[in-house]
Protein backbone atom coordinates (compact mmCIF):
# COMPACT_ATOMS: atom_id res chain seq x y z
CA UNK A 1 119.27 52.72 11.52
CA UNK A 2 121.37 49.55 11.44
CA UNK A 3 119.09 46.74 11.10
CA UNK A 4 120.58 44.63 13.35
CA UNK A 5 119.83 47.75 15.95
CA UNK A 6 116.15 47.57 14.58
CA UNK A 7 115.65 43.89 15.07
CA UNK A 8 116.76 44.41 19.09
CA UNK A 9 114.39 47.25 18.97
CA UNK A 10 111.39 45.03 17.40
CA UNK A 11 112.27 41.95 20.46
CA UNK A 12 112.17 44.41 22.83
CA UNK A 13 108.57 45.84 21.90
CA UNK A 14 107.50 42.04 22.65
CA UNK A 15 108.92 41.80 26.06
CA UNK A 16 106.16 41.77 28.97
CA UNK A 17 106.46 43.53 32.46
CA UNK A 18 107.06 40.68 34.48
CA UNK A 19 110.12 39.51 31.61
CA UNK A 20 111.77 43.41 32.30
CA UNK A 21 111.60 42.87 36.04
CA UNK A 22 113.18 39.19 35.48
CA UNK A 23 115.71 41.00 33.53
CA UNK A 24 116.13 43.76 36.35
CA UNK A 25 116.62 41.29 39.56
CA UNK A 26 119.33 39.43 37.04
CA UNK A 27 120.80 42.77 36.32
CA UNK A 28 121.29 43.81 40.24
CA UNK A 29 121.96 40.18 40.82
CA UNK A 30 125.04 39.70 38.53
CA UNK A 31 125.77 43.89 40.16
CA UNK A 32 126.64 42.33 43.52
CA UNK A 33 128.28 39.49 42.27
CA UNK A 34 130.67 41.80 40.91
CA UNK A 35 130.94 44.05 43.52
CA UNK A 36 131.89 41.27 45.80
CA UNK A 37 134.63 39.98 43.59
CA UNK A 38 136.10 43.68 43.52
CA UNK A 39 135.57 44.43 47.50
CA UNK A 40 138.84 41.80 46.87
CA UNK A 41 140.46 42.68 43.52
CA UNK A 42 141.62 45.77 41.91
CA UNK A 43 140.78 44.16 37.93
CA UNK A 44 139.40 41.44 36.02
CA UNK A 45 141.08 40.36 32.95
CA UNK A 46 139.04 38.45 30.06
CA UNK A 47 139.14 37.93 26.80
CA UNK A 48 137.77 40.33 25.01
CA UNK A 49 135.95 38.28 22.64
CA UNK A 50 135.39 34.47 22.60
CA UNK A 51 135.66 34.21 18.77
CA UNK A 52 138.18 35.23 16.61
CA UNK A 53 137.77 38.77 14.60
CA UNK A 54 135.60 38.63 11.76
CA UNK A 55 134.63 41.27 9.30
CA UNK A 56 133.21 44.55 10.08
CA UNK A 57 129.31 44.99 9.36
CA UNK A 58 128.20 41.61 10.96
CA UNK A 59 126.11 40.86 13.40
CA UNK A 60 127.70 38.29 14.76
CA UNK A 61 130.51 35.51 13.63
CA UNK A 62 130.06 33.67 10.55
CA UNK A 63 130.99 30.26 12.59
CA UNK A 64 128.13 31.05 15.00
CA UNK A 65 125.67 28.65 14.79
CA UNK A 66 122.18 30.54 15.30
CA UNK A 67 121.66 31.80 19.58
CA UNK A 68 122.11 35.03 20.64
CA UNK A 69 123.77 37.49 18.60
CA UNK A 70 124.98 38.47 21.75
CA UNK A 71 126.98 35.21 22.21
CA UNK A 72 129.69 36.68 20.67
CA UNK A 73 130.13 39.24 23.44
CA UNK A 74 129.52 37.60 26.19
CA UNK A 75 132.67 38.73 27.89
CA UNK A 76 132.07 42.54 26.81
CA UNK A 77 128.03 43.39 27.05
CA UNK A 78 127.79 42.74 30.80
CA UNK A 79 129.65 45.33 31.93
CA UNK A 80 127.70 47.77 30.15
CA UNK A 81 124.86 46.76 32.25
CA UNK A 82 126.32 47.27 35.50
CA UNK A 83 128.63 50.22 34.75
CA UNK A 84 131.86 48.95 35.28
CA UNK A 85 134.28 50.90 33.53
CA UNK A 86 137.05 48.47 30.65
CA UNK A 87 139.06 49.17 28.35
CA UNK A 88 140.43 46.24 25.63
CA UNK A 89 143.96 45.84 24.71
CA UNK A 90 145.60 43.61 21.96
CA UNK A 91 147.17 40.97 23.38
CA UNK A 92 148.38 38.68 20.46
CA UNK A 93 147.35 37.49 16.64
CA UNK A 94 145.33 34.78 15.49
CA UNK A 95 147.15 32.25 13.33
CA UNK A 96 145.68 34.13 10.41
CA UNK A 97 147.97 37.65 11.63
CA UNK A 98 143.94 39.49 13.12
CA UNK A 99 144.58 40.81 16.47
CA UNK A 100 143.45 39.18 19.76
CA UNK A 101 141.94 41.40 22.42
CA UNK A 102 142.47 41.88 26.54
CA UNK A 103 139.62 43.05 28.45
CA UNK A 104 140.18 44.97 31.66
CA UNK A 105 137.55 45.44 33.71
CA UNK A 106 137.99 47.43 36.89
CA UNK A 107 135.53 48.77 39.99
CA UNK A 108 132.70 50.84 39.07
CA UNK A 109 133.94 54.80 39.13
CA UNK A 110 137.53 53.26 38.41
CA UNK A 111 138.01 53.99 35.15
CA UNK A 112 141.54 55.62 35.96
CA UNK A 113 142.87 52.45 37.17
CA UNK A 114 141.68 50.49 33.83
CA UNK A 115 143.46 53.22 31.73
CA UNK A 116 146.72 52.82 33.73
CA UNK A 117 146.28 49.26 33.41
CA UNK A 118 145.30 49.55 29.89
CA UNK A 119 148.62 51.52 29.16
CA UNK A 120 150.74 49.45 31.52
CA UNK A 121 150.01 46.61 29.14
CA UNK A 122 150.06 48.42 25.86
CA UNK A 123 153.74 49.65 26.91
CA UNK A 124 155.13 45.81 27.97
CA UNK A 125 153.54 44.63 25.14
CA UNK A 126 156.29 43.16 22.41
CA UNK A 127 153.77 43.68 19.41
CA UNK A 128 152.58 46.92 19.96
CA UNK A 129 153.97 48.05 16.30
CA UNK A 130 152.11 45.07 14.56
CA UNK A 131 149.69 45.87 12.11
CA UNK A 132 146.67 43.19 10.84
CA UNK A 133 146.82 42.30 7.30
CA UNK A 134 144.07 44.64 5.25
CA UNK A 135 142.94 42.44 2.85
């Protein structure tokens, strides 16, 4: 297994009962946030990350200083938890030529309207044929 995988799994063996129910009510708390903000909007477009791209393998961002190693997706990693459906589509280069990602996050059981979305953008988009540098 990845060890950053095994060191969630080892903080999560030391996380009590009434810490998982904390982490429940925030869960269904944050749910209906959403869910109110898309009773009014079709999609919500982020960032997809709030660092630039850094090489594959790490945890997080060499410029992070210590916190959560979640920090780094802290645009992406709630959406997994309350099953809204997004896609991520470059949407420009760093000064260094590494691509810059759009998130689009739609209504739960919307994933259709993400894709369009998703491919809406990726067709407009003037540097669709760019490539990152390899090295």
């Amino acid at each position: 297994m990845d060890p950053g995988l095994v060191q969630v799994v080892e903080e999560g063996r030391h996380i009590s009962a009434v810490q998982l129910g904390r982490a429940a009510f925030a869960r269904a708390t944050f749910y209906e946030a959403l869910r109110r903000f898309f009773a009014h909007y079709d999609l919500l477009l982020t960032p997809t990350l709030p660092v630039p791209p850094f090489a594959a393998g790490l945890e997080r961002s060499p410029d992070s200083s210590g916190g959560s190693r979640l920090a780094w997706a802290a645009f992406t990693y709630p959406f997994n938890l309350t099953g809204q459906p997004a896609a991520t589509v470059p949407c420009g280069f760093t000064r260094d030529g590494l691509p810059v990602g759009l998130q689009i996050v739609g209504r739960r059981l919307q994933d259709a309207t993400v894709l369009r979305a998703a491919a809406a953008f990726e067709a407009a988009a003037p540097w669709a044929d760019r490539q990152p540098p390899l090295d």
